[in-house]
C-alpha atoms as a PDB file:
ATOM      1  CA  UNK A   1     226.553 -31.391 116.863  1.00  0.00           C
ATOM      2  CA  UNK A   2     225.069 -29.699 113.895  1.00  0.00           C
ATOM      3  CA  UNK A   3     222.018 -28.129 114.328  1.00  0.00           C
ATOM      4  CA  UNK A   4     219.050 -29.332 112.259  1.00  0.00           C
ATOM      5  CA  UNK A   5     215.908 -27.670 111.237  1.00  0.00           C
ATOM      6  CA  UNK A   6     213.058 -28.797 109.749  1.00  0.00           C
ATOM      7  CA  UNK A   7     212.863 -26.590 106.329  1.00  0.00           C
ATOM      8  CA  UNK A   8     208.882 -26.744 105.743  1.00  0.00           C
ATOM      9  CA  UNK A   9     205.236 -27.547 107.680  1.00  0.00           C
ATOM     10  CA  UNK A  10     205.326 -30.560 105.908  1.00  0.00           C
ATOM     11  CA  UNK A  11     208.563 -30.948 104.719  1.00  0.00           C
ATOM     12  CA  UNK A  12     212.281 -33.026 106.116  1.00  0.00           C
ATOM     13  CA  UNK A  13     214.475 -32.222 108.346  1.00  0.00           C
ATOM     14  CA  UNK A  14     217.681 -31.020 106.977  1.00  0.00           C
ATOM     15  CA  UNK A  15     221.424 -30.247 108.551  1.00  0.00           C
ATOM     16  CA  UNK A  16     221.672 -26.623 109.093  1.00  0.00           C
ATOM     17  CA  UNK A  17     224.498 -26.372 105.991  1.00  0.00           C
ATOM     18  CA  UNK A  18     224.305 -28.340 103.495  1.00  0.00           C
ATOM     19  CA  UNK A  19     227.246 -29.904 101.212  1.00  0.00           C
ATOM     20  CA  UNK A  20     227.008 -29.108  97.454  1.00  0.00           C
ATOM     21  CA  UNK A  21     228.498 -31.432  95.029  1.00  0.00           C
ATOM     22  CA  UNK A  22     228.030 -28.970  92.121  1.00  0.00           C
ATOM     23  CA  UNK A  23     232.050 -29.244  91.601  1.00  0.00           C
ATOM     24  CA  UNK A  24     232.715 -32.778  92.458  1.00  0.00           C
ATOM     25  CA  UNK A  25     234.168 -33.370  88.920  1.00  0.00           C
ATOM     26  CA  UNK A  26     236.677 -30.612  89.739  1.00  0.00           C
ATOM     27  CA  UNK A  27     237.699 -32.151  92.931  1.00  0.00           C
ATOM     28  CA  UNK A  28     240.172 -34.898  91.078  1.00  0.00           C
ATOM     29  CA  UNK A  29     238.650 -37.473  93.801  1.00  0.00           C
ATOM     30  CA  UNK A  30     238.690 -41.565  93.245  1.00  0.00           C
ATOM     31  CA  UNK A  31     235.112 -43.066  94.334  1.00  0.00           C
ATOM     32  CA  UNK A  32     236.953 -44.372  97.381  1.00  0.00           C
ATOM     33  CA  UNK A  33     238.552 -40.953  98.323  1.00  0.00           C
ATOM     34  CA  UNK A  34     234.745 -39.786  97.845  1.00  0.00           C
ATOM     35  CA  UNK A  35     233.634 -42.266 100.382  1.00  0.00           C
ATOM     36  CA  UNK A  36     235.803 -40.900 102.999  1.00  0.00           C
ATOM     37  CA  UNK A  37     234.802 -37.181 101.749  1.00  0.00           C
ATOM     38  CA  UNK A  38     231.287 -38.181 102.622  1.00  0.00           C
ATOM     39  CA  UNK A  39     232.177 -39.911 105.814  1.00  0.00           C
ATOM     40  CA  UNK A  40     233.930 -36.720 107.086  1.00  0.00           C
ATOM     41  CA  UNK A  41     231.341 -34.327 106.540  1.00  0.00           C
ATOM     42  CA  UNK A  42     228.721 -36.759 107.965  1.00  0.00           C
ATOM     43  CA  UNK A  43     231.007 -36.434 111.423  1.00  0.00           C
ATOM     44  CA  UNK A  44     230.651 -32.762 111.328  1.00  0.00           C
ATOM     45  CA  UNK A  45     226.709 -33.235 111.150  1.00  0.00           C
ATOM     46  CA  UNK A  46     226.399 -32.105 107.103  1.00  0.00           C
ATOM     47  CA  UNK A  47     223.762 -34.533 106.467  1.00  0.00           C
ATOM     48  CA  UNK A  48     222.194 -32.798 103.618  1.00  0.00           C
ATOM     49  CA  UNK A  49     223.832 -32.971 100.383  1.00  0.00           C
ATOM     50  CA  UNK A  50     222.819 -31.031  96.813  1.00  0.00           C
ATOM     51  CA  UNK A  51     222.979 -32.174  93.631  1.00  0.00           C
ATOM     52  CA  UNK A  52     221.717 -31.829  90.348  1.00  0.00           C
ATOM     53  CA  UNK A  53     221.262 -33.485  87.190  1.00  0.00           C
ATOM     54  CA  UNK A  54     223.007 -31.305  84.722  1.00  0.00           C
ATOM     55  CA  UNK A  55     226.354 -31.346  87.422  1.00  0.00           C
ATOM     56  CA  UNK A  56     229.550 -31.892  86.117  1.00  0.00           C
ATOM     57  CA  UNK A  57     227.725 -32.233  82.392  1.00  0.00           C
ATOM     58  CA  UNK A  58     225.349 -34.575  83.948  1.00  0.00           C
ATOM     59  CA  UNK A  59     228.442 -36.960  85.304  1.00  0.00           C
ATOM     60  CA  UNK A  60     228.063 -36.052  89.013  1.00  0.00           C
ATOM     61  CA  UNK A  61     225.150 -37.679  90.099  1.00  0.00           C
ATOM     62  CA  UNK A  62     227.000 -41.200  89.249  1.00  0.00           C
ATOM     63  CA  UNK A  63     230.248 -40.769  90.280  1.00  0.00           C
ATOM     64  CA  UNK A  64     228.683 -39.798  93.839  1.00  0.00           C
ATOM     65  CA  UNK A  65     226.581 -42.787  93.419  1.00  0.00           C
ATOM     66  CA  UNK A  66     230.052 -45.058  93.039  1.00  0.00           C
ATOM     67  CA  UNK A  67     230.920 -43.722  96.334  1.00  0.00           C
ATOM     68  CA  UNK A  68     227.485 -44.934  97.228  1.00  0.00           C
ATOM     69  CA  UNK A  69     227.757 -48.419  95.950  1.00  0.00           C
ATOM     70  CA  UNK A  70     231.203 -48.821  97.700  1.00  0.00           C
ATOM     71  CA  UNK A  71     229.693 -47.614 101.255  1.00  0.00           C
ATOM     72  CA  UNK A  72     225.833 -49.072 100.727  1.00  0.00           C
ATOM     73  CA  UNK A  73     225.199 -48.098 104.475  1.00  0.00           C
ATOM     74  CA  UNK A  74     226.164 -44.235 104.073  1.00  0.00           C
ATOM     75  CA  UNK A  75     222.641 -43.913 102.224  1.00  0.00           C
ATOM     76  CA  UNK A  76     220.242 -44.113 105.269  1.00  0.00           C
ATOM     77  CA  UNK A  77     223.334 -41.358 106.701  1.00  0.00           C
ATOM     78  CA  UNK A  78     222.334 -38.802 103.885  1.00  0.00           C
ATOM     79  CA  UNK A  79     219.654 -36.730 102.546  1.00  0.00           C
ATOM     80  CA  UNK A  80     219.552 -36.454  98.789  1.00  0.00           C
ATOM     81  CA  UNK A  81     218.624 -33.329  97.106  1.00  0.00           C
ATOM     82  CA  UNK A  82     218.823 -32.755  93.661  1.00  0.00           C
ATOM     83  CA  UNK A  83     216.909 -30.739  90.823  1.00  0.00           C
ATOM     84  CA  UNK A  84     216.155 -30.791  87.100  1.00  0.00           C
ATOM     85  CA  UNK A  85     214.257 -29.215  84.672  1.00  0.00           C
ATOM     86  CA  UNK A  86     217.543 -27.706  82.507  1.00  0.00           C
ATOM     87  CA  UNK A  87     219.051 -28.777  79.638  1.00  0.00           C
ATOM     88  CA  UNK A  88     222.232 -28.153  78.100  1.00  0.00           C
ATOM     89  CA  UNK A  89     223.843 -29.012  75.096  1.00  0.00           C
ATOM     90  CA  UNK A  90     226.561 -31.313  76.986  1.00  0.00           C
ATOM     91  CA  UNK A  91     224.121 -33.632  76.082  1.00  0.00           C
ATOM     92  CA  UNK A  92     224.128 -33.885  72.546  1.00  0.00           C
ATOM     93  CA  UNK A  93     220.422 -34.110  71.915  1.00  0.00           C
ATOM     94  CA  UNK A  94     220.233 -30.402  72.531  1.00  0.00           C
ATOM     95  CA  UNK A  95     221.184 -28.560  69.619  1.00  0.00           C
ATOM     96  CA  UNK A  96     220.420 -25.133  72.206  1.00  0.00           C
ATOM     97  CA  UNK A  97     220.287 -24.712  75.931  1.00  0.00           C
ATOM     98  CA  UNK A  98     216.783 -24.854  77.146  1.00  0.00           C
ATOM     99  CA  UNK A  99     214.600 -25.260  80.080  1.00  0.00           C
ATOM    100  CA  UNK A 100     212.578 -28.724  80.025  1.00  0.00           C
ATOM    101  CA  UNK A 101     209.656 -29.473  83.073  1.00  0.00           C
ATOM    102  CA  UNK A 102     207.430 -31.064  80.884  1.00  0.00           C
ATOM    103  CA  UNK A 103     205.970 -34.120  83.031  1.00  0.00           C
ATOM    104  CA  UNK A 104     207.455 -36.825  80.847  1.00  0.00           C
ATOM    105  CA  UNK A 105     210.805 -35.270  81.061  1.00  0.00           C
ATOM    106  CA  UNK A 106     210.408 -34.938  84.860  1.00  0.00           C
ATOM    107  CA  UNK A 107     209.766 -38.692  85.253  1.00  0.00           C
ATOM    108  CA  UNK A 108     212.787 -39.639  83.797  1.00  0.00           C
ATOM    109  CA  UNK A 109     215.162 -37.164  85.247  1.00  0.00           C
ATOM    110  CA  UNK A 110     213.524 -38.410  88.516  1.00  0.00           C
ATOM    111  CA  UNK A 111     214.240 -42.345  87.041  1.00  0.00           C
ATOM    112  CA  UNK A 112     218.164 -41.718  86.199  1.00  0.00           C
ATOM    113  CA  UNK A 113     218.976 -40.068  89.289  1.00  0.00           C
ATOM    114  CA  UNK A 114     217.514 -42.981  91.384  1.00  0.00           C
ATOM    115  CA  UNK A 115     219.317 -44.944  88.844  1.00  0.00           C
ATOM    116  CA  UNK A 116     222.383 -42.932  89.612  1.00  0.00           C
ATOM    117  CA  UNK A 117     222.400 -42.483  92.977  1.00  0.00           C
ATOM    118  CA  UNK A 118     221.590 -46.261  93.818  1.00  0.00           C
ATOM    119  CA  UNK A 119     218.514 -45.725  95.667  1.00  0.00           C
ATOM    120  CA  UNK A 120     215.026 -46.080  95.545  1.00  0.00           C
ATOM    121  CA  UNK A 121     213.686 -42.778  96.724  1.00  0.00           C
ATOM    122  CA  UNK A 122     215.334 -39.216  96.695  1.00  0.00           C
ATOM    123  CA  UNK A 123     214.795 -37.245  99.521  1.00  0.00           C
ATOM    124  CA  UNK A 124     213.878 -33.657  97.778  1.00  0.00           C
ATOM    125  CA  UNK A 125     213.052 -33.116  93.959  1.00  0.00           C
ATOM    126  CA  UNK A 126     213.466 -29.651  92.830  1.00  0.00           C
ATOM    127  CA  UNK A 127     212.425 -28.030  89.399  1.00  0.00           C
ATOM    128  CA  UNK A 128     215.789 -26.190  88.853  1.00  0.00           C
ATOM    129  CA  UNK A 129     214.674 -23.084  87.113  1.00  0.00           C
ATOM    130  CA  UNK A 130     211.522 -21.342  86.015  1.00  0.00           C
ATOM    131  CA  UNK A 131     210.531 -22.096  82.375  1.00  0.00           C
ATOM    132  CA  UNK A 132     208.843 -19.570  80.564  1.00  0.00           C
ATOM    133  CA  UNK A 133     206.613 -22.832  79.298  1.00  0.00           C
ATOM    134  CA  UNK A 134     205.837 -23.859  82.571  1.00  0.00           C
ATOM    135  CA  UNK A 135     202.468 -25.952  82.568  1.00  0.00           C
ATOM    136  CA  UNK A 136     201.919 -26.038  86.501  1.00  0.00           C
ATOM    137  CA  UNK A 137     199.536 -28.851  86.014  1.00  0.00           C
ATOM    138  CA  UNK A 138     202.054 -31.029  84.032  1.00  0.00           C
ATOM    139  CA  UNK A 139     204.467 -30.428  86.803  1.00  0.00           C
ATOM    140  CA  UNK A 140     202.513 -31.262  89.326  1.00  0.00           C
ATOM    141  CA  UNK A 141     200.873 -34.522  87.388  1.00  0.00           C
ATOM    142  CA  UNK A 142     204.803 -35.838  87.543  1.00  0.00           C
ATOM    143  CA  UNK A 143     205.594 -34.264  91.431  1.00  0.00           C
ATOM    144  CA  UNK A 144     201.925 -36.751  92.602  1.00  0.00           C
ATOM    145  CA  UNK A 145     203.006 -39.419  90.530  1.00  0.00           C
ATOM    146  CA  UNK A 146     206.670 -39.548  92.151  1.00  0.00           C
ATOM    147  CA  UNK A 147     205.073 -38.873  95.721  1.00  0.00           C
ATOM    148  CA  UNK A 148     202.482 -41.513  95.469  1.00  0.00           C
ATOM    149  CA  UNK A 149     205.110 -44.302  93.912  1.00  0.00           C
ATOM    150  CA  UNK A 150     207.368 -43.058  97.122  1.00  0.00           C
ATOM    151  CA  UNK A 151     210.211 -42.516  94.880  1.00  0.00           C
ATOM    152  CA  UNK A 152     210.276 -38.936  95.810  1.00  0.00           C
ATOM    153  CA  UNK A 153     209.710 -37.622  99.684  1.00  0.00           C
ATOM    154  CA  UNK A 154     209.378 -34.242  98.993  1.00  0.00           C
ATOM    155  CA  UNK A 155     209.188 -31.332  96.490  1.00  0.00           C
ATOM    156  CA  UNK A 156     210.343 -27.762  95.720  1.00  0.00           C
ATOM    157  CA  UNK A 157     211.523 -25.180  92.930  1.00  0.00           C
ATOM    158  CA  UNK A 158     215.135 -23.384  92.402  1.00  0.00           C
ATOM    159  CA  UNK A 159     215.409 -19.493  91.959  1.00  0.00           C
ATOM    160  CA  UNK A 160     211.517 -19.223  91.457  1.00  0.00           C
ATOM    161  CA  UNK A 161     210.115 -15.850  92.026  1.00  0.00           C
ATOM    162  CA  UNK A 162     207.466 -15.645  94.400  1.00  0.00           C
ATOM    163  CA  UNK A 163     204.374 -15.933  92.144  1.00  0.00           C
ATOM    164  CA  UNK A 164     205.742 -18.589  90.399  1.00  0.00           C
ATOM    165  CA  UNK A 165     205.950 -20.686  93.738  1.00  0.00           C
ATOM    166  CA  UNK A 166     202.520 -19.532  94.137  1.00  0.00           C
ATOM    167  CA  UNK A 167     201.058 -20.932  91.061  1.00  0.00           C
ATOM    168  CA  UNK A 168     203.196 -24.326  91.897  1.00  0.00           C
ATOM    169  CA  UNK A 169     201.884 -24.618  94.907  1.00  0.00           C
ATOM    170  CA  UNK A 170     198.087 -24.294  93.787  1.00  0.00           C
ATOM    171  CA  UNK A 171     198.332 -27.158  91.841  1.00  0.00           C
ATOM    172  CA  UNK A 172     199.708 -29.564  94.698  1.00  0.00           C
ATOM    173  CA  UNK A 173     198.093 -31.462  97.429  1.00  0.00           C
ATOM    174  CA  UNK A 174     201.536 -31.035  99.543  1.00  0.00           C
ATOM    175  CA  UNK A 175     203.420 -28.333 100.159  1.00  0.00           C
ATOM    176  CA  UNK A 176     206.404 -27.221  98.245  1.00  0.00           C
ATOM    177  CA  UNK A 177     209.451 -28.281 100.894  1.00  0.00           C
ATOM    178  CA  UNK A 178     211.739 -24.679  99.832  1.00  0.00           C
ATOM    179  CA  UNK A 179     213.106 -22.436  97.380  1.00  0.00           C
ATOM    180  CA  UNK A 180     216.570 -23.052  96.414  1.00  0.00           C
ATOM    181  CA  UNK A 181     217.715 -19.251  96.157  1.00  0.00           C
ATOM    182  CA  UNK A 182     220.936 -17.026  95.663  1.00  0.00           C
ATOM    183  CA  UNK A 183     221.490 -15.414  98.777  1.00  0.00           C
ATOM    184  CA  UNK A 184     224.546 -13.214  99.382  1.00  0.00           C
ATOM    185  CA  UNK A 185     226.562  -9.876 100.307  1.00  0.00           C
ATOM    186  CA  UNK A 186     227.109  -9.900  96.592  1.00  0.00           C
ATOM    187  CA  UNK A 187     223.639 -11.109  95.244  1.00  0.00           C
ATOM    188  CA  UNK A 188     220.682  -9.074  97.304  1.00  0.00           C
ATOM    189  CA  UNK A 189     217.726  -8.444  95.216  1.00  0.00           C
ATOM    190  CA  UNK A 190     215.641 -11.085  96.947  1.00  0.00           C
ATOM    191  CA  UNK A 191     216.084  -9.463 100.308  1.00  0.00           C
ATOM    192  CA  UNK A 192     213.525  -7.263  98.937  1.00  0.00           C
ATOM    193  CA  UNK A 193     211.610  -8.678  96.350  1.00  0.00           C
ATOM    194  CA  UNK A 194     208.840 -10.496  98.151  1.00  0.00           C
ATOM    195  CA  UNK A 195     211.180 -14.128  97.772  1.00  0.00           C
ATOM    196  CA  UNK A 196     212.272 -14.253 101.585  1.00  0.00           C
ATOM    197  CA  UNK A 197     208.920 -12.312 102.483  1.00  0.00           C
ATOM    198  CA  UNK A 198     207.393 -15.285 101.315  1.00  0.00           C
ATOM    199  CA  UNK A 199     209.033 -18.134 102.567  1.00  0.00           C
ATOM    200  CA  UNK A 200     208.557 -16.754 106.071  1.00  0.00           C
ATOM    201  CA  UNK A 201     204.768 -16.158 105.716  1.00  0.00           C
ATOM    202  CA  UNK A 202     204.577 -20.058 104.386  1.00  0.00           C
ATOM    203  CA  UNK A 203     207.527 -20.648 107.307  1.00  0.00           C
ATOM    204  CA  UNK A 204     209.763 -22.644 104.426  1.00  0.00           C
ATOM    205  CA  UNK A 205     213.356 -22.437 104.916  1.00  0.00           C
ATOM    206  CA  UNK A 206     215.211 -21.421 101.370  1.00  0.00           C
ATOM    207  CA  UNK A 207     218.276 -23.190 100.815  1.00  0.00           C
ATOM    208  CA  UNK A 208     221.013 -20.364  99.490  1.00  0.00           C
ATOM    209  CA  UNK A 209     223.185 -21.155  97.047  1.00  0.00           C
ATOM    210  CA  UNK A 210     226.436 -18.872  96.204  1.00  0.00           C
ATOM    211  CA  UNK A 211     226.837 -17.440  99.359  1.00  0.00           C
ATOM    212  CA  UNK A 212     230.280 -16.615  98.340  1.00  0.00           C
ATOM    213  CA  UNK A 213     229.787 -15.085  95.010  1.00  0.00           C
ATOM    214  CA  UNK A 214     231.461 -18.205  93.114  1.00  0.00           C
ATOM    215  CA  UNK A 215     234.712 -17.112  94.437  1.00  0.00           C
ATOM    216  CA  UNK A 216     234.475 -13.532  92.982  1.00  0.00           C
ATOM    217  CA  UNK A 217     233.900 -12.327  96.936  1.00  0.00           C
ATOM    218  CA  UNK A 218     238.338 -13.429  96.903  1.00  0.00           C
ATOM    219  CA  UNK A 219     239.177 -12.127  93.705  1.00  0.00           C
ATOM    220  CA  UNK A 220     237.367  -9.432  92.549  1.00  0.00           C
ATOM    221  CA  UNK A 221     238.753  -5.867  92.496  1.00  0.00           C
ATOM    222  CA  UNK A 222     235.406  -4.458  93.061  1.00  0.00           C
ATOM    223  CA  UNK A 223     234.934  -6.146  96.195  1.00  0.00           C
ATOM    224  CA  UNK A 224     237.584  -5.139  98.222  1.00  0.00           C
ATOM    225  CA  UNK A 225     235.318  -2.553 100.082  1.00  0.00           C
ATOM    226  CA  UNK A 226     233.604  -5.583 101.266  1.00  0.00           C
ATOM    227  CA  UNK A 227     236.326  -8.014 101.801  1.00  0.00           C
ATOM    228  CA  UNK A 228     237.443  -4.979 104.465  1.00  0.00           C
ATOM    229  CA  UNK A 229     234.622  -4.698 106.120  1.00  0.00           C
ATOM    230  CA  UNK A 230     234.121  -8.724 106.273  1.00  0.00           C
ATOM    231  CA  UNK A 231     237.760  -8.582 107.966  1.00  0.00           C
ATOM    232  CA  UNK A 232     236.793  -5.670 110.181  1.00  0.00           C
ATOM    233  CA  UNK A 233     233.536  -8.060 110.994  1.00  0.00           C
ATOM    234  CA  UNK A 234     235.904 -11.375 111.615  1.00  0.00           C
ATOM    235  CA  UNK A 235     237.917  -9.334 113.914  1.00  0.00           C
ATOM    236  CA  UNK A 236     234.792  -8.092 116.033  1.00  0.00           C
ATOM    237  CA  UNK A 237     233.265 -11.788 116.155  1.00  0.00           C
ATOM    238  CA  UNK A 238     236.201 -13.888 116.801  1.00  0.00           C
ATOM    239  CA  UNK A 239     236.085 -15.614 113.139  1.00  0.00           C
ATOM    240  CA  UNK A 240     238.371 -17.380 111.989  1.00  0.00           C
ATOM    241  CA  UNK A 241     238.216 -16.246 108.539  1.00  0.00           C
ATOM    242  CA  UNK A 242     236.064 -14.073 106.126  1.00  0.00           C
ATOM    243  CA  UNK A 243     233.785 -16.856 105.021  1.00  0.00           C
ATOM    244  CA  UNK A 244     232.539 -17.672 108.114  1.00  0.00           C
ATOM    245  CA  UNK A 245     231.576 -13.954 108.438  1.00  0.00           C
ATOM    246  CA  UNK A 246     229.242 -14.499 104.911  1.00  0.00           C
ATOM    247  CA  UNK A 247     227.827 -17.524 106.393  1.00  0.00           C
ATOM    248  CA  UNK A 248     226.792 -16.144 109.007  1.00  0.00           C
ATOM    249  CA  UNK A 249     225.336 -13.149 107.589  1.00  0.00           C
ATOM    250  CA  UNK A 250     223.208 -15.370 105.069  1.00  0.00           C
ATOM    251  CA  UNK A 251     222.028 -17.006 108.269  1.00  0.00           C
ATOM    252  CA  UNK A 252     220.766 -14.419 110.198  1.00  0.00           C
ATOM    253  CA  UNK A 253     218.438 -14.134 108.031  1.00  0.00           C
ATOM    254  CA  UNK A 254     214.759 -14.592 109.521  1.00  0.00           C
ATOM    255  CA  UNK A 255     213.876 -17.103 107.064  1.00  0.00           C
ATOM    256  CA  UNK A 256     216.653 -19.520 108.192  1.00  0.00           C
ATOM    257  CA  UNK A 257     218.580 -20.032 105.087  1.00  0.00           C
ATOM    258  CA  UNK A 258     220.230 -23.075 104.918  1.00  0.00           C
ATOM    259  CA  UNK A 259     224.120 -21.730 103.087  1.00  0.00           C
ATOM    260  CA  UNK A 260     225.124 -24.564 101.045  1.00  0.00           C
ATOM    261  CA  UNK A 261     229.299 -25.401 101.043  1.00  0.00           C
ATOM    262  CA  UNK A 262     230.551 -25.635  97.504  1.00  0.00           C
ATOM    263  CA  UNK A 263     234.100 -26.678  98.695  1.00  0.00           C
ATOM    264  CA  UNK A 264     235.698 -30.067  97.915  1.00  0.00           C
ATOM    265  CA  UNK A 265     238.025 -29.397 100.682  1.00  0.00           C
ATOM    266  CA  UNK A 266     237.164 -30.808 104.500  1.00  0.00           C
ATOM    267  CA  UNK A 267     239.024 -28.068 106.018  1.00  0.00           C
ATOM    268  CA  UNK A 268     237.210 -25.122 104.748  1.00  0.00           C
ATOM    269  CA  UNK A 269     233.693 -27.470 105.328  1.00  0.00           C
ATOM    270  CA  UNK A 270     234.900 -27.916 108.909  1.00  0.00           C
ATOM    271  CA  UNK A 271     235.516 -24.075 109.035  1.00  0.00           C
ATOM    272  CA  UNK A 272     232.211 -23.328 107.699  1.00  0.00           C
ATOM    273  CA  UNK A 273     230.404 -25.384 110.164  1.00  0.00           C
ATOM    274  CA  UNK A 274     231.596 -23.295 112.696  1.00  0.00           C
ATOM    275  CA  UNK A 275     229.796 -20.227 111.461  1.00  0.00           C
ATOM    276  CA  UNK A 276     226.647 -21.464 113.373  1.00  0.00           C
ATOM    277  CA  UNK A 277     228.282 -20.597 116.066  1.00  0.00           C
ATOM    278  CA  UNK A 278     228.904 -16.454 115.216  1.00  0.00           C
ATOM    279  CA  UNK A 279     225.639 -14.238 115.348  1.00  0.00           C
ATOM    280  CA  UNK A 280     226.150 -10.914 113.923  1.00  0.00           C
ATOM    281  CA  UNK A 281     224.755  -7.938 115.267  1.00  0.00           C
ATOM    282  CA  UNK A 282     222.094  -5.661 113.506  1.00  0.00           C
ATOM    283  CA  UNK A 283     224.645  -3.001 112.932  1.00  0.00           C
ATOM    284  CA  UNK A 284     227.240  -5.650 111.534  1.00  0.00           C
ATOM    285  CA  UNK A 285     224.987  -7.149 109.150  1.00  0.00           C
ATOM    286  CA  UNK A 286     224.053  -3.809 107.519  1.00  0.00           C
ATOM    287  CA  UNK A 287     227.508  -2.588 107.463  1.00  0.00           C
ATOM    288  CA  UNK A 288     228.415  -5.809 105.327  1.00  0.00           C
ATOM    289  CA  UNK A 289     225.465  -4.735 103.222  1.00  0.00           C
ATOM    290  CA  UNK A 290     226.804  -0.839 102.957  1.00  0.00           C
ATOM    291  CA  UNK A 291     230.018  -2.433 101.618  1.00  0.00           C
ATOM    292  CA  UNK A 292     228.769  -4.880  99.001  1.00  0.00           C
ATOM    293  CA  UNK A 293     226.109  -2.500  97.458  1.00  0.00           C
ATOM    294  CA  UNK A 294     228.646   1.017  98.027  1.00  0.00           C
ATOM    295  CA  UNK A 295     225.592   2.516  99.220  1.00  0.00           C
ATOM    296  CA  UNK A 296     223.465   3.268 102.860  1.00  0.00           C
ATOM    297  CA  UNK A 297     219.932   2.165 103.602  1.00  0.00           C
ATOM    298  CA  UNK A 298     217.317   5.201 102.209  1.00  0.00           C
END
């Protein structure tokens, strides 16, 4: 079975990958069809999933809730993630994209995706970006609010640099559960920039999104040098495939990333879950690093 970890001090427990429904619009599924989806990756021990308000123009977050309502007893089966704080104009009360984590608009976000989902508490809350008109204490007026009505277990921020977690965390009585990050060969500033650094010191597991670049890590000219060196990897390690190979790299990590699977295809979720089981040597992992950046260590 999968293995689970608990991601913060204070914080859940969470399957070690966890199945993102950022696409589920794309998928073409019926609710029922969605249902089974669920059921599958619940067998493989993917008990985690990620969402987000905003998903699929903000349609995601109810059409996994039909799935939901269909299968009442999957609920208790699942943690539910999901974020907010962004606004786009697929809504068409925004005339301009912006970022939004005033209190108020916290509290509802919170609202509709209970709403959505069918439920009466979420699992993890995070603010999905940092906004340059962040009020901490606003933020964390709505995160006590939702905690102490029980309508939200736990809280934490998305692709927040390290001071901004800081100042977050300052204002709470709790501890901020993780940082949702991008983590990959083909995204690596945060390896050095303090973000990893810091969810080690406070021993909170990031969740990574991206791991494979969107796709680009298949398709992209510029990363064949990498794709090579992935295959010379999957060869070395008994992999089944290249992706595997990324997951795995993203998890050796020593702050325990948690990769999160953006496909809406069981196949390559079952493939993925059997990453955990590859552990790449120190040598490996930097010569995956070599190839994505085209450069050695200094």
């Amino acid at each position: 079975m999968l293995q689970r970890l608990q991601i913060a001090p204070q914080g859940p427990e969470f399957s070690r990958l966890v199945m993102g429904y950022w696409r589920l619009m794309d998928w073409g599924m019926t609710p029922q069809q969605r249902v089974a989806f669920i059921e599958q990756h619940l067998e493989l021990g993917i008990t985690t999933t990620d969402h987000a308000d905003i998903y699929g123009d903000y349609r995601c977050e109810a059409a996994f809730g039909e799935a939901l309502r269909l299968a009442p007893s999957l609920r208790q089966k699942l943690e539910l993630v999901t974020k907010c704080g962004i606004a786009t104009t697929a809504n068409p009360d925004h005339k301009i994209g912006h970022y939004i984590t005033e209190s108020r608009h916290i509290l509802h976000s919170a609202e509709n995706s209970l709403r959505y989902f069918n439920t009466d508490y979420l699992d993890l809350l995070l603010i999905h970006r940092p906004d340059p008109l962040m009020d901490a204490d606003d933020i964390a007026e709505a995160f006590i609010s939702l905690h102490q009505s029980g309508k939200v277990r736990h809280f934490g921020v998305s692709n927040f640099t390290p001071t901004q977690f800081s100042l977050l965390q300052s204002r709470l009585p709790f501890t901020l559960a993780t940082n949702q990050l991008e983590i990959s060969p083909l995204h690596q500033p945060l390896l050095l920039d303090g973000s990893l650094d810091q969810c080690q010191q406070l021993r909170v597991k990031p969740m990574a999104w991206s791991c494979l670049g969107g796709g680009e890590l298949f398709t992209a000219a510029q990363y064949q040098p990498l794709r090579d060196e992935l295959t010379a990897v999957m060869s070395e390690t008994a992999a089944d495939n290249i992706e595997q190979v990324v997951y795995a790299w993203v998890m050796r990590l020593p702050s325990q990333p948690l990769p999160i699977i953006g496909s809406g295809k069981i196949e390559r979720v079952r493939t993925a879950v059997r990453a955990t089981e590859i552990t790449l040597s120190r040598q490996q992992w930097f010569r995956i690093r070599k190839a994505a950046l085209g450069y050695d260590v200094p």
